[in-house]
N, C-alpha and C. Protein backbone atom coordinates (compact mmCIF):
# COMPACT_ATOMS: atom_id res chain seq x y z
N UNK A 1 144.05 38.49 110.37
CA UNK A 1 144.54 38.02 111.66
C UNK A 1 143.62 38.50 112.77
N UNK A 2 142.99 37.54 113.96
CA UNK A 2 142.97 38.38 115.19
C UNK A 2 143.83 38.44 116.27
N UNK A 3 144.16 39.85 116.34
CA UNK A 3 144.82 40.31 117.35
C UNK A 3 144.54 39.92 118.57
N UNK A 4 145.66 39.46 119.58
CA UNK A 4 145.39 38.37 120.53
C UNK A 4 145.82 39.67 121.79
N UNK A 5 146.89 40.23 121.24
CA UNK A 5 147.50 41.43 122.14
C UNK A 5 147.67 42.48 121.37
N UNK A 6 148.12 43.23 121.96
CA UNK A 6 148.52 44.46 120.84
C UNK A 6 149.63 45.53 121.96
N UNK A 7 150.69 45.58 121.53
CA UNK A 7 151.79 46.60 122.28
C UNK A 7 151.79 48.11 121.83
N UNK A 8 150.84 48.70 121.00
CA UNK A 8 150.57 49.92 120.51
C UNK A 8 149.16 49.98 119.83
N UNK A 9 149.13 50.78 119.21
CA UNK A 9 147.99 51.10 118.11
C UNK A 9 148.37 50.68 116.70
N UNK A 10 149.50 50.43 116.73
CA UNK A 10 149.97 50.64 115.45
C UNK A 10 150.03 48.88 115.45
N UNK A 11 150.90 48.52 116.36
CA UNK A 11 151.33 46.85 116.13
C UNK A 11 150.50 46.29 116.76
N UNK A 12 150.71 44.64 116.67
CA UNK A 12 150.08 43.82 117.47
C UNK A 12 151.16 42.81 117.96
N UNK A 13 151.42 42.61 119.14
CA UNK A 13 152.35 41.79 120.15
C UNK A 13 152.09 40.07 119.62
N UNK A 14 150.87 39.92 119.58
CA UNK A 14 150.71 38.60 118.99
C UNK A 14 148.95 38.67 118.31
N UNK A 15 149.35 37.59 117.29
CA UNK A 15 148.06 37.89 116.38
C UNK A 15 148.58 36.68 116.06
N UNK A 16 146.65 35.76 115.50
CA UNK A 16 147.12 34.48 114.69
C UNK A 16 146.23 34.68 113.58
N UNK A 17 146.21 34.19 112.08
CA UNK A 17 146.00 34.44 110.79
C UNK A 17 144.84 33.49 111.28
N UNK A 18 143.23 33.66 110.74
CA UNK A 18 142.34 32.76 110.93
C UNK A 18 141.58 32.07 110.18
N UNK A 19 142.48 32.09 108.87
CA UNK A 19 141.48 31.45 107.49
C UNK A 19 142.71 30.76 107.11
N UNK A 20 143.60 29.77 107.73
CA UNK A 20 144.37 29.17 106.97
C UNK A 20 143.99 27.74 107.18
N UNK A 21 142.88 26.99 107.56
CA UNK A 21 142.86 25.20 107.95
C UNK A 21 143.96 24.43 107.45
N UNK A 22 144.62 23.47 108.65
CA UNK A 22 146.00 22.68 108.58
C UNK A 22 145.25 21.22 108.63
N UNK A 23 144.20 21.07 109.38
CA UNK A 23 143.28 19.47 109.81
C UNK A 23 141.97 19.90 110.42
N UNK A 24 141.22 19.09 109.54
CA UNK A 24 140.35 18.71 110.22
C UNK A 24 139.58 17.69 111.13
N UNK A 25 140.57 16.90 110.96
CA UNK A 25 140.34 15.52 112.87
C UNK A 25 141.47 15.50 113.20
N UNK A 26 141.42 15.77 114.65
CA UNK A 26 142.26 15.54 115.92
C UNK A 26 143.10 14.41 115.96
N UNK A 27 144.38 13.53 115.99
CA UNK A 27 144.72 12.30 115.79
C UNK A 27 145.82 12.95 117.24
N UNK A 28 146.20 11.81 117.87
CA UNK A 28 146.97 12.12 119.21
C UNK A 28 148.12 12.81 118.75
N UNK A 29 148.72 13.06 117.77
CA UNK A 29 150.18 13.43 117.71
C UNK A 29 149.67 15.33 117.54
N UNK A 30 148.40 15.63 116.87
CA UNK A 30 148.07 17.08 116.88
C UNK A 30 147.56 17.31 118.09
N UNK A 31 146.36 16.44 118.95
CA UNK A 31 146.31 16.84 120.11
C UNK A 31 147.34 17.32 121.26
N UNK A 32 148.54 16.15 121.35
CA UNK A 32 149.54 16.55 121.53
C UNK A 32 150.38 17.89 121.87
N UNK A 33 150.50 18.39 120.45
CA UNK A 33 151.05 19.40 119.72
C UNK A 33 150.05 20.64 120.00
N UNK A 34 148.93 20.88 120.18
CA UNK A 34 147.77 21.70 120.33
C UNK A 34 147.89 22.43 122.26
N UNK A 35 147.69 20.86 122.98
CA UNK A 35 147.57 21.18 124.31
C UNK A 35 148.92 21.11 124.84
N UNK A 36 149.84 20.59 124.54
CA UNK A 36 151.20 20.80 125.54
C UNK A 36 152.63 21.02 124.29
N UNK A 37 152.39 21.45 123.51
CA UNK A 37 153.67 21.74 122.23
C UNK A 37 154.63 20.93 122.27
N UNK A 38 155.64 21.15 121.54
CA UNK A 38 156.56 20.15 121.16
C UNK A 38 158.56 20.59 121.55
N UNK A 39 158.32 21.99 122.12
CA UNK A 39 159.42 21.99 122.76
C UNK A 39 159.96 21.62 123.90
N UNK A 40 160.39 21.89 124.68
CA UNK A 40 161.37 21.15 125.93
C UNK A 40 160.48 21.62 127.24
N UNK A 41 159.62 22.40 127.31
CA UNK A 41 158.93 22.50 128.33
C UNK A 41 157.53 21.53 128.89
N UNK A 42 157.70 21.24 130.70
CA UNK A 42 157.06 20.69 130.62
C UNK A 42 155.42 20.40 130.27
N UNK A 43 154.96 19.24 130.36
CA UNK A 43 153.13 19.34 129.35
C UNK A 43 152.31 20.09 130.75
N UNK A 44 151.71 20.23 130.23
CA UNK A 44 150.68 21.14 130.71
C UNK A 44 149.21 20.37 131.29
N UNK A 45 148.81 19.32 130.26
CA UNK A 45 148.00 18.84 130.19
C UNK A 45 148.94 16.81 130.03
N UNK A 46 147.88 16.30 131.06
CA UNK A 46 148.08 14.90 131.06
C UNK A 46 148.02 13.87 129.90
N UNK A 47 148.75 12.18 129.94
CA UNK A 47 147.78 11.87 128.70
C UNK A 47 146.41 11.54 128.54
N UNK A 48 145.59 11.81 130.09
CA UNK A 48 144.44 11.36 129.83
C UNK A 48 143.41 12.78 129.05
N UNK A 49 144.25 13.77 129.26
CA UNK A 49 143.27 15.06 128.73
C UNK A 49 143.39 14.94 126.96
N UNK A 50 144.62 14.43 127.09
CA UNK A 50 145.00 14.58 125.62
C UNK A 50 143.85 13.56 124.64
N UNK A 51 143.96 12.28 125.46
CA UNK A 51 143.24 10.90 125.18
C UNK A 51 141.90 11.89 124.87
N UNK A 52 141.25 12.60 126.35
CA UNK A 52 140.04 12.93 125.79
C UNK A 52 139.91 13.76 124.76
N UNK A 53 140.94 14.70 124.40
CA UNK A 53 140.96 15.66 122.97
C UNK A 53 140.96 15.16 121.73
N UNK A 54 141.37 13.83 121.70
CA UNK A 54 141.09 13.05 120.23
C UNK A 54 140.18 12.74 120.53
N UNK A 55 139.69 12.25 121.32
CA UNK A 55 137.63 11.65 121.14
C UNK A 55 136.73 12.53 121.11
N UNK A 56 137.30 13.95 121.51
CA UNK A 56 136.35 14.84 121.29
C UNK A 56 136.43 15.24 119.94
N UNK A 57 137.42 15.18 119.47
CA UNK A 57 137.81 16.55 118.40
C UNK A 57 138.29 15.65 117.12
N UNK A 58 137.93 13.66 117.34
CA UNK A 58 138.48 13.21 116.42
C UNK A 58 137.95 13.16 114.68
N UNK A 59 136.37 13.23 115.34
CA UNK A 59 135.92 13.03 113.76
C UNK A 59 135.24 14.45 113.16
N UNK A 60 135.68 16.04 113.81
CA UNK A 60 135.38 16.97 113.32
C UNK A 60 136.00 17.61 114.12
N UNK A 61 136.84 18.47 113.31
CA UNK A 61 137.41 20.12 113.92
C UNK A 61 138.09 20.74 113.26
N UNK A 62 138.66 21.60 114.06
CA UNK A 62 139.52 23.00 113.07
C UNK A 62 140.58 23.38 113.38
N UNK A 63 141.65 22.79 112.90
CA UNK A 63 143.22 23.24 113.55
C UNK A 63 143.22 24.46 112.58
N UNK A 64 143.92 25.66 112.32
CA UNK A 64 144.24 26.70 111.83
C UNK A 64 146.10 27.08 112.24
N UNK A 65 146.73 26.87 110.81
CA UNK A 65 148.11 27.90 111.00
C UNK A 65 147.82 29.13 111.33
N UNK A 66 148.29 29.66 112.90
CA UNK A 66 147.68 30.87 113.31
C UNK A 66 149.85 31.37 112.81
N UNK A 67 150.27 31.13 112.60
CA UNK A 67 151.60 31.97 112.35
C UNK A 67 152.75 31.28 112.36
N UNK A 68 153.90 31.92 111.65
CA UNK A 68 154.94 31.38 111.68
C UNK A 68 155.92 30.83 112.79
N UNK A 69 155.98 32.06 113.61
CA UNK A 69 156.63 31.63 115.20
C UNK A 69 155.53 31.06 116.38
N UNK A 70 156.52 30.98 116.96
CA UNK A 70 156.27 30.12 118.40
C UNK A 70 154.96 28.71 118.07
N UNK A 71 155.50 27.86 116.92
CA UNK A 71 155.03 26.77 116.75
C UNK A 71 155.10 25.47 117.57
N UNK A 72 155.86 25.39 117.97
CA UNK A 72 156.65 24.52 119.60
C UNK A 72 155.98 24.62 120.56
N UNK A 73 155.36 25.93 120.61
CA UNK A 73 154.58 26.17 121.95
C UNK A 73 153.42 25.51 121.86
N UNK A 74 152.33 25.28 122.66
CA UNK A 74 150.90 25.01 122.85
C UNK A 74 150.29 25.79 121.94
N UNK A 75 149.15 25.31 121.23
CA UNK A 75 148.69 25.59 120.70
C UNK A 75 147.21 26.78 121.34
N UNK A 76 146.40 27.39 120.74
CA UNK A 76 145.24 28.17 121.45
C UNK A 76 144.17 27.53 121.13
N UNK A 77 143.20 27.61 121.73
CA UNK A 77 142.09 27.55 121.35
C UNK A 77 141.36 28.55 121.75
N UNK A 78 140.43 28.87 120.52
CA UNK A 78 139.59 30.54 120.39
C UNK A 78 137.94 29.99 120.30
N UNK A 79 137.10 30.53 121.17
CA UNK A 79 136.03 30.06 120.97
C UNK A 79 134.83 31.59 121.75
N UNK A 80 133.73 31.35 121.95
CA UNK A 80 132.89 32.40 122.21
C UNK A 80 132.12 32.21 123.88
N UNK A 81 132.61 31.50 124.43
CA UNK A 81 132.58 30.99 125.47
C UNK A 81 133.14 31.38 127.00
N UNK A 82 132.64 32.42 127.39
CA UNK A 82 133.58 33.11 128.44
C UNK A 82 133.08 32.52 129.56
N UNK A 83 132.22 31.58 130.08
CA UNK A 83 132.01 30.86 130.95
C UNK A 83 132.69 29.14 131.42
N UNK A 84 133.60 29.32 130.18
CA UNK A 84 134.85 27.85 130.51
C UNK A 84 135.63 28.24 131.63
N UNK A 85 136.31 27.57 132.23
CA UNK A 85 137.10 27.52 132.91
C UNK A 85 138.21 27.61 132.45
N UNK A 86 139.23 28.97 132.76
CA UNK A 86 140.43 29.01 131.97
C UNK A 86 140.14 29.54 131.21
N UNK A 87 138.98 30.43 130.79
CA UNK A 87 138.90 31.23 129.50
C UNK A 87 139.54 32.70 130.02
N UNK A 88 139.67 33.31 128.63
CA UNK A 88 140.52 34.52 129.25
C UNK A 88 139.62 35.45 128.29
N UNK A 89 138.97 36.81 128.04
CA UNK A 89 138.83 37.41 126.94
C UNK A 89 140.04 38.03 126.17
N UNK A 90 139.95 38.19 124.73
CA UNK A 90 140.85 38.66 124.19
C UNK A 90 141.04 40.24 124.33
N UNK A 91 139.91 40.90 124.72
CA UNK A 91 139.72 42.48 124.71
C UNK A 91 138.51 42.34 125.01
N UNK A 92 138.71 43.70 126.35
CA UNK A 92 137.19 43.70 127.32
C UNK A 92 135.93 44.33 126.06
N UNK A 93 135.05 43.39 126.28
CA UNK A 93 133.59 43.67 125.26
C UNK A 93 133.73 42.79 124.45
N UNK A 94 134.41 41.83 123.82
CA UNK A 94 135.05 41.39 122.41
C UNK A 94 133.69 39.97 122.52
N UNK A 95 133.79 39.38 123.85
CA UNK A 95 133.14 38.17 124.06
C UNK A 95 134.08 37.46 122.82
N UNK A 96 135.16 37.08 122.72
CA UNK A 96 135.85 36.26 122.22
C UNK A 96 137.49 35.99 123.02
N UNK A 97 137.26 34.55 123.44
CA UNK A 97 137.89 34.22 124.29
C UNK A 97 139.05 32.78 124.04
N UNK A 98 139.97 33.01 124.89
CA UNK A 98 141.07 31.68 124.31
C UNK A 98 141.31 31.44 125.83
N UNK A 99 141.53 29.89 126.12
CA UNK A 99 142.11 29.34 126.85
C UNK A 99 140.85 28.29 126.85
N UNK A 100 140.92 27.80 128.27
CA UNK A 100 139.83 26.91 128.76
C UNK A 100 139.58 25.26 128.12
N UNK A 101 140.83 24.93 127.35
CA UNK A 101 140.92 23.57 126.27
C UNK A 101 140.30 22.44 127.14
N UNK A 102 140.32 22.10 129.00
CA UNK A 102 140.14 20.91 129.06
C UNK A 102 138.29 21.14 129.27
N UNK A 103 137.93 22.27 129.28
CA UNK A 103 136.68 22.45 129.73
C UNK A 103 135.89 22.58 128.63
N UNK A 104 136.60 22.95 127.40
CA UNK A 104 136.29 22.32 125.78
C UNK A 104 136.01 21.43 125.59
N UNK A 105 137.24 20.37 125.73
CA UNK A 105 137.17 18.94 125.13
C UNK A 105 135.59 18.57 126.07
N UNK A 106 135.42 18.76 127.75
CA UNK A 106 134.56 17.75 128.04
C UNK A 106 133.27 18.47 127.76
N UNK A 107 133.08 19.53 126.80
CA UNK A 107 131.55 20.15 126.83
C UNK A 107 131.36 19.22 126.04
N UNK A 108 132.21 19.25 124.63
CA UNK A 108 131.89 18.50 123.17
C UNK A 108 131.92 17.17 123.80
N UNK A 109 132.57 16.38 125.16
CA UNK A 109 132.62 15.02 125.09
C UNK A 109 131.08 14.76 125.81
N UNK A 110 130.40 15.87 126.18
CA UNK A 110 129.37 15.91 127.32
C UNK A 110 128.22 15.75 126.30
N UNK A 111 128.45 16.55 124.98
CA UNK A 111 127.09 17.36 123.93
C UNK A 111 127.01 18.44 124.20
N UNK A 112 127.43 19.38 125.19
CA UNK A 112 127.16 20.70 125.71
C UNK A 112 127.06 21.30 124.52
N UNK A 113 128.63 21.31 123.73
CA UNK A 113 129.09 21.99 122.36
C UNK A 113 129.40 21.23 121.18
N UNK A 114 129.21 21.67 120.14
CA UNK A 114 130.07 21.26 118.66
C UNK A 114 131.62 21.80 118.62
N UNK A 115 132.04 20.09 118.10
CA UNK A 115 133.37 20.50 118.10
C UNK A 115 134.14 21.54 117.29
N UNK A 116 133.14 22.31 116.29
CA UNK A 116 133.52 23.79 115.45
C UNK A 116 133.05 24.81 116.31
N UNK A 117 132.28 24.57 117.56
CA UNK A 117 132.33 26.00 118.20
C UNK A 117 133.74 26.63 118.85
N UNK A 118 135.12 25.21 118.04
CA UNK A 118 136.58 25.97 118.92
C UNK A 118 137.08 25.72 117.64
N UNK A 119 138.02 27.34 117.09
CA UNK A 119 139.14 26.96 116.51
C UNK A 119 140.56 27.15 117.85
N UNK A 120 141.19 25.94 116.84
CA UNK A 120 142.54 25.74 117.56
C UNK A 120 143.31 25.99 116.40
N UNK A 121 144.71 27.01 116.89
CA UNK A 121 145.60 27.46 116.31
C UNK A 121 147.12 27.21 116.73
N UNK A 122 147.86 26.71 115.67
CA UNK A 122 149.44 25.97 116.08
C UNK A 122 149.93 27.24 115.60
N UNK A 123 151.20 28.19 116.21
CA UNK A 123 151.74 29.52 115.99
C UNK A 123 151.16 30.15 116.13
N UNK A 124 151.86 31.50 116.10
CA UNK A 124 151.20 33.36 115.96
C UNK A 124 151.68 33.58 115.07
N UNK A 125 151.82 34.97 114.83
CA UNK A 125 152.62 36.01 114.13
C UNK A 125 152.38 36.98 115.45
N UNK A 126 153.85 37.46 115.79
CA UNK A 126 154.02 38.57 116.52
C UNK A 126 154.97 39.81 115.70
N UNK A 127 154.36 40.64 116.17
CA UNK A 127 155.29 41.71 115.90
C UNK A 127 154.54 42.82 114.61
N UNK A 128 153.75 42.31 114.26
CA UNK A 128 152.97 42.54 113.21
C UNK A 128 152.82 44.26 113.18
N UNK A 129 152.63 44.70 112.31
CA UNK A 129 152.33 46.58 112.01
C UNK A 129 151.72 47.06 110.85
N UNK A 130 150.80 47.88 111.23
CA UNK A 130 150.22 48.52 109.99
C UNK A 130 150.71 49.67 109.28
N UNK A 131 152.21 49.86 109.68
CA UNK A 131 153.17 51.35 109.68
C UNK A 131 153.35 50.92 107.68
N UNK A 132 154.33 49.92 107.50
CA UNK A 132 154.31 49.42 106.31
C UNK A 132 153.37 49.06 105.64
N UNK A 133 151.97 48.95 105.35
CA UNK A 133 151.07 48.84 104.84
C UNK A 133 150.67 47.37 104.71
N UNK A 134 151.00 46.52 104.84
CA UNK A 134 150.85 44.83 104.91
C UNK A 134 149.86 44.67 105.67
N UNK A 135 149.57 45.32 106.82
CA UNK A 135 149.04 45.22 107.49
C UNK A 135 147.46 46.16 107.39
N UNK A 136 146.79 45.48 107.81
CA UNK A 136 145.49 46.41 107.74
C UNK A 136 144.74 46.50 108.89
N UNK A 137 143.94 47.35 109.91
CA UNK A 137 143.85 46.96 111.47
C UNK A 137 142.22 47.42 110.89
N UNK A 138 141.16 46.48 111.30
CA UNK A 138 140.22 47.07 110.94
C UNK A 138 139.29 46.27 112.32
N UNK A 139 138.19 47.09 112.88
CA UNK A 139 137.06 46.24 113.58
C UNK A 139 136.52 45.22 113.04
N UNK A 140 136.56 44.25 114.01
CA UNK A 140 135.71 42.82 113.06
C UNK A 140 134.43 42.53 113.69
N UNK A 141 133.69 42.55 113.69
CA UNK A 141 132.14 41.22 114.62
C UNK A 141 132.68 40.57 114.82
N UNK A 142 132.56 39.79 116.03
CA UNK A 142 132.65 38.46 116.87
C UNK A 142 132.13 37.55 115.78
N UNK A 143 131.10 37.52 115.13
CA UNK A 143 130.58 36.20 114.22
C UNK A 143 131.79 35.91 113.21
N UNK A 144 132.49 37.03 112.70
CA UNK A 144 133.40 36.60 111.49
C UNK A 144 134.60 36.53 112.20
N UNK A 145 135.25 36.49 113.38
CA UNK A 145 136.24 36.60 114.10
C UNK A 145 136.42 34.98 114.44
N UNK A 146 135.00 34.42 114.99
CA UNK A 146 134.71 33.06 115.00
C UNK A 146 134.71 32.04 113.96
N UNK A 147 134.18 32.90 113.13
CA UNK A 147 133.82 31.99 111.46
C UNK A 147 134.48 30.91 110.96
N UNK A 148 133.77 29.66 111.14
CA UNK A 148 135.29 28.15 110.58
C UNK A 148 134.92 28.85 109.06
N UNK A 149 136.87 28.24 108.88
CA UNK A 149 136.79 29.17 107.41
C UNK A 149 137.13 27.75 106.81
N UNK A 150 135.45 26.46 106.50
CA UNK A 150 135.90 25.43 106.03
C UNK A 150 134.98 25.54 104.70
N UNK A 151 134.96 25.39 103.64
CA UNK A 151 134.19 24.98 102.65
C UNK A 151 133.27 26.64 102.45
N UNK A 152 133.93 27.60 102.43
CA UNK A 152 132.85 28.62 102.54
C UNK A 152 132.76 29.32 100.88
N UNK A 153 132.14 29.81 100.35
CA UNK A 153 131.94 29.74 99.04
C UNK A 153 132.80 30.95 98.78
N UNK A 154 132.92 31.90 99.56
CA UNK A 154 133.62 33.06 99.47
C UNK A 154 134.97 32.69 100.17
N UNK A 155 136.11 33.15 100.37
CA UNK A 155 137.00 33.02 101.41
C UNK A 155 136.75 34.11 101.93
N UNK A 156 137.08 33.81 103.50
CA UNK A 156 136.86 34.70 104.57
C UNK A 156 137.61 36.04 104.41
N UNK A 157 138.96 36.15 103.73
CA UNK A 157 139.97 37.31 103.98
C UNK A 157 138.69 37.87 102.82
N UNK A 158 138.83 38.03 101.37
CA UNK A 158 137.85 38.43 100.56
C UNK A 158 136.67 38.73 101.49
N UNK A 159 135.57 37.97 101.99
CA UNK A 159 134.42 39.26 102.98
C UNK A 159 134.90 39.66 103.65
N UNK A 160 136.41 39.67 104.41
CA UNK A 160 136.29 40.58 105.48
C UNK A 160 136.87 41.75 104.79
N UNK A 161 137.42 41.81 103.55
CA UNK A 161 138.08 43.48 103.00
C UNK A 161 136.86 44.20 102.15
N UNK A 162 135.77 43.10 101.92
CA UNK A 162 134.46 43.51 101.05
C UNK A 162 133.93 44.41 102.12
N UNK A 163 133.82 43.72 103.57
CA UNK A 163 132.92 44.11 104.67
C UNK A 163 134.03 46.05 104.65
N UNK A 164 135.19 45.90 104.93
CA UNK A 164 135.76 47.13 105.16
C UNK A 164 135.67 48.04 104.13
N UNK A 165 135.15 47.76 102.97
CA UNK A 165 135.00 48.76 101.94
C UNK A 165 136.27 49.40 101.56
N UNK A 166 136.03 50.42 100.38
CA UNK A 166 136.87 50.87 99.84
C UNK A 166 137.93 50.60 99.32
N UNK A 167 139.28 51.28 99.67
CA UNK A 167 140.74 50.46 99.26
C UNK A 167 140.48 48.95 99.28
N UNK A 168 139.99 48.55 100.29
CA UNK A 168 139.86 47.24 100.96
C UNK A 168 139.69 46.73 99.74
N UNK A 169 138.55 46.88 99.91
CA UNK A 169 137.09 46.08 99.03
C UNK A 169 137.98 46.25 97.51
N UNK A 170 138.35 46.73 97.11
CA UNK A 170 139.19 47.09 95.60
C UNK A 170 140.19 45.95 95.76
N UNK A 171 141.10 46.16 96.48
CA UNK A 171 141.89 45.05 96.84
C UNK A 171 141.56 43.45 96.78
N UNK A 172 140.36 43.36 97.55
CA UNK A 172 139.84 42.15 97.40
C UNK A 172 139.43 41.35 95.93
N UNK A 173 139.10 42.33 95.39
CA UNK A 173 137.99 42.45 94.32
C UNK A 173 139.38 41.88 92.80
N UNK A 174 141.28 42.73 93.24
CA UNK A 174 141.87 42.15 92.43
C UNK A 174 142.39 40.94 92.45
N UNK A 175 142.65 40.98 93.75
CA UNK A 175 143.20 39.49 93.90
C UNK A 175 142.33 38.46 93.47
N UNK A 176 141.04 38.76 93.87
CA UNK A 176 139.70 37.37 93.31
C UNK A 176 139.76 37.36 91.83
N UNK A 177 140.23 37.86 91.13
CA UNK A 177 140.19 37.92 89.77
C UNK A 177 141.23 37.39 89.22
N UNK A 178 141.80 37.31 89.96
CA UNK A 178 143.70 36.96 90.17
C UNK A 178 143.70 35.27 90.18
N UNK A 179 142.18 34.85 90.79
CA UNK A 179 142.67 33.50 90.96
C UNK A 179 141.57 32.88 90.68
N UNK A 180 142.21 31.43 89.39
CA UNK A 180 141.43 30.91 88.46
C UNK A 180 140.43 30.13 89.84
N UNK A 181 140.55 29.49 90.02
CA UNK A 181 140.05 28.37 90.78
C UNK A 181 138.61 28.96 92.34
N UNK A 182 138.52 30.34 92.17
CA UNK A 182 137.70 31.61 92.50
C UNK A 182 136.89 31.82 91.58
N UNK A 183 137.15 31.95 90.42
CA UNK A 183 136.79 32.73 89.10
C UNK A 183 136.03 31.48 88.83
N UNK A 184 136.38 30.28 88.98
CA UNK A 184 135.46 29.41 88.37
C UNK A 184 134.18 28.43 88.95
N UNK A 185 134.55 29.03 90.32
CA UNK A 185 133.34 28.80 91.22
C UNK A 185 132.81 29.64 91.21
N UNK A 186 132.51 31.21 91.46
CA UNK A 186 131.77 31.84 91.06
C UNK A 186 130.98 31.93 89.33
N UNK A 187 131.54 31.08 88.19
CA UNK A 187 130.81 31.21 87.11
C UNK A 187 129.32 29.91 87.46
N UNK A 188 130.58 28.95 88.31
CA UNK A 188 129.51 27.67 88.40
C UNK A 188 128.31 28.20 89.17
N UNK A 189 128.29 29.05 89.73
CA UNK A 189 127.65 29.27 91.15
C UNK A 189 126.38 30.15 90.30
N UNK A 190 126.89 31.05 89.53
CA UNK A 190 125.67 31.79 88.12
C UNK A 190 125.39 30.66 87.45
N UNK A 191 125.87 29.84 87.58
CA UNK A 191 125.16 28.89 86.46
C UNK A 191 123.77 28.23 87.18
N UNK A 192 124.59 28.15 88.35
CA UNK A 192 123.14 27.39 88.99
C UNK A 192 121.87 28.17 89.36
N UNK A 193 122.53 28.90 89.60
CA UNK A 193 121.34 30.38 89.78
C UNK A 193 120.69 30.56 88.49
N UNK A 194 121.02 30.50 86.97
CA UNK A 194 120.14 30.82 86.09
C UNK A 194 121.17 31.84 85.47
N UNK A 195 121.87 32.44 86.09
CA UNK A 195 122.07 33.81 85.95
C UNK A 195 123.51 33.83 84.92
């Protein structure tokens, strides 16, 4: 997960999970759902912003289940971009930033950007803690914090507990063994190598 807030050391106030992909093209009913949510409050964003968020974001992008609650609400968008308008940083130094969606859509509608330089996330998880052990709070790089987790040969949670070593890395190391459809891309992957 990256931690979006955090109400202690221990918890995090809101955090969204960043290796789960839900879609990859924009169609108006997710744009929708992304920039102004689906509960009773009013939109945020017009239908012409929305209009432009499917033409930007229609034939490539990255929605992500960032969590179980507050799915109704607007969705985020997380990108590396602290010069949008409406960007906010997540934590001073982090250079990883959420907000700024209409100044998104018109970079990618401009060419400024690629429409994978934004993940967008429907939910959080709040409340989250590393007291019970589920939880693991570790420093990340901005590059793997960003990382579209589409087609990647490794999954992202696996390098990021490899990257933390130890317990981590052990951990990682059972679960990948744990799962056939892992196990058998990595044999294909020696195969092609020779190895």
């Amino acid at each position: 997960c990256l931690v979006l807030s955090a109400s202690s050391a221990s918890t995090a106030a809101e955090a969204v999970t960043i290796n789960r992909p839900v879609a990859l093209r924009m169609e108006k009913r997710m744009a929708q759902l992304l920039l102004n949510g689906h509960d009773d409050s009013p939109p945020r964003f017009g239908e012409d912003v929305v209009a432009r968020c499917v033409r930007a974001f229609s034939r490539e992008s990255a929605v992500y289940l960032g969590g179980p609650e507050r799915q109704g609400e607007p969705g985020l968008c997380v990108h590396g971009f602290g010069n949008l308008p409406g960007a906010r940083e997540v934590a001073a130094g982090t250079r990883i930033y959420v907000g700024g969606e209409e100044a998104a859509i018109d970079g990618v509608l401009n060419g400024t950007f690629s429409p994978l330089d934004f993940r967008w996330f429907i939910g959080r998880h709040t409340g989250l803690s590393t007291r019970s052990g589920e939880w693991l709070a570790a420093a990340c790089a901005r590059p793997i914090a960003l990382k579209q987790c589409l087609g990647l040969p490794k999954p992202l949670w696996h390098e990021v507990m490899e990257l933390c070593g130890g317990e981590a890395a052990q951990l990682s190391r059972l679960e990948f063994v744990k799962r056939r459809d892992l196990e058998e891309d990595e044999d294909e992957e020696e195969g092609e190598d020779g190895g």
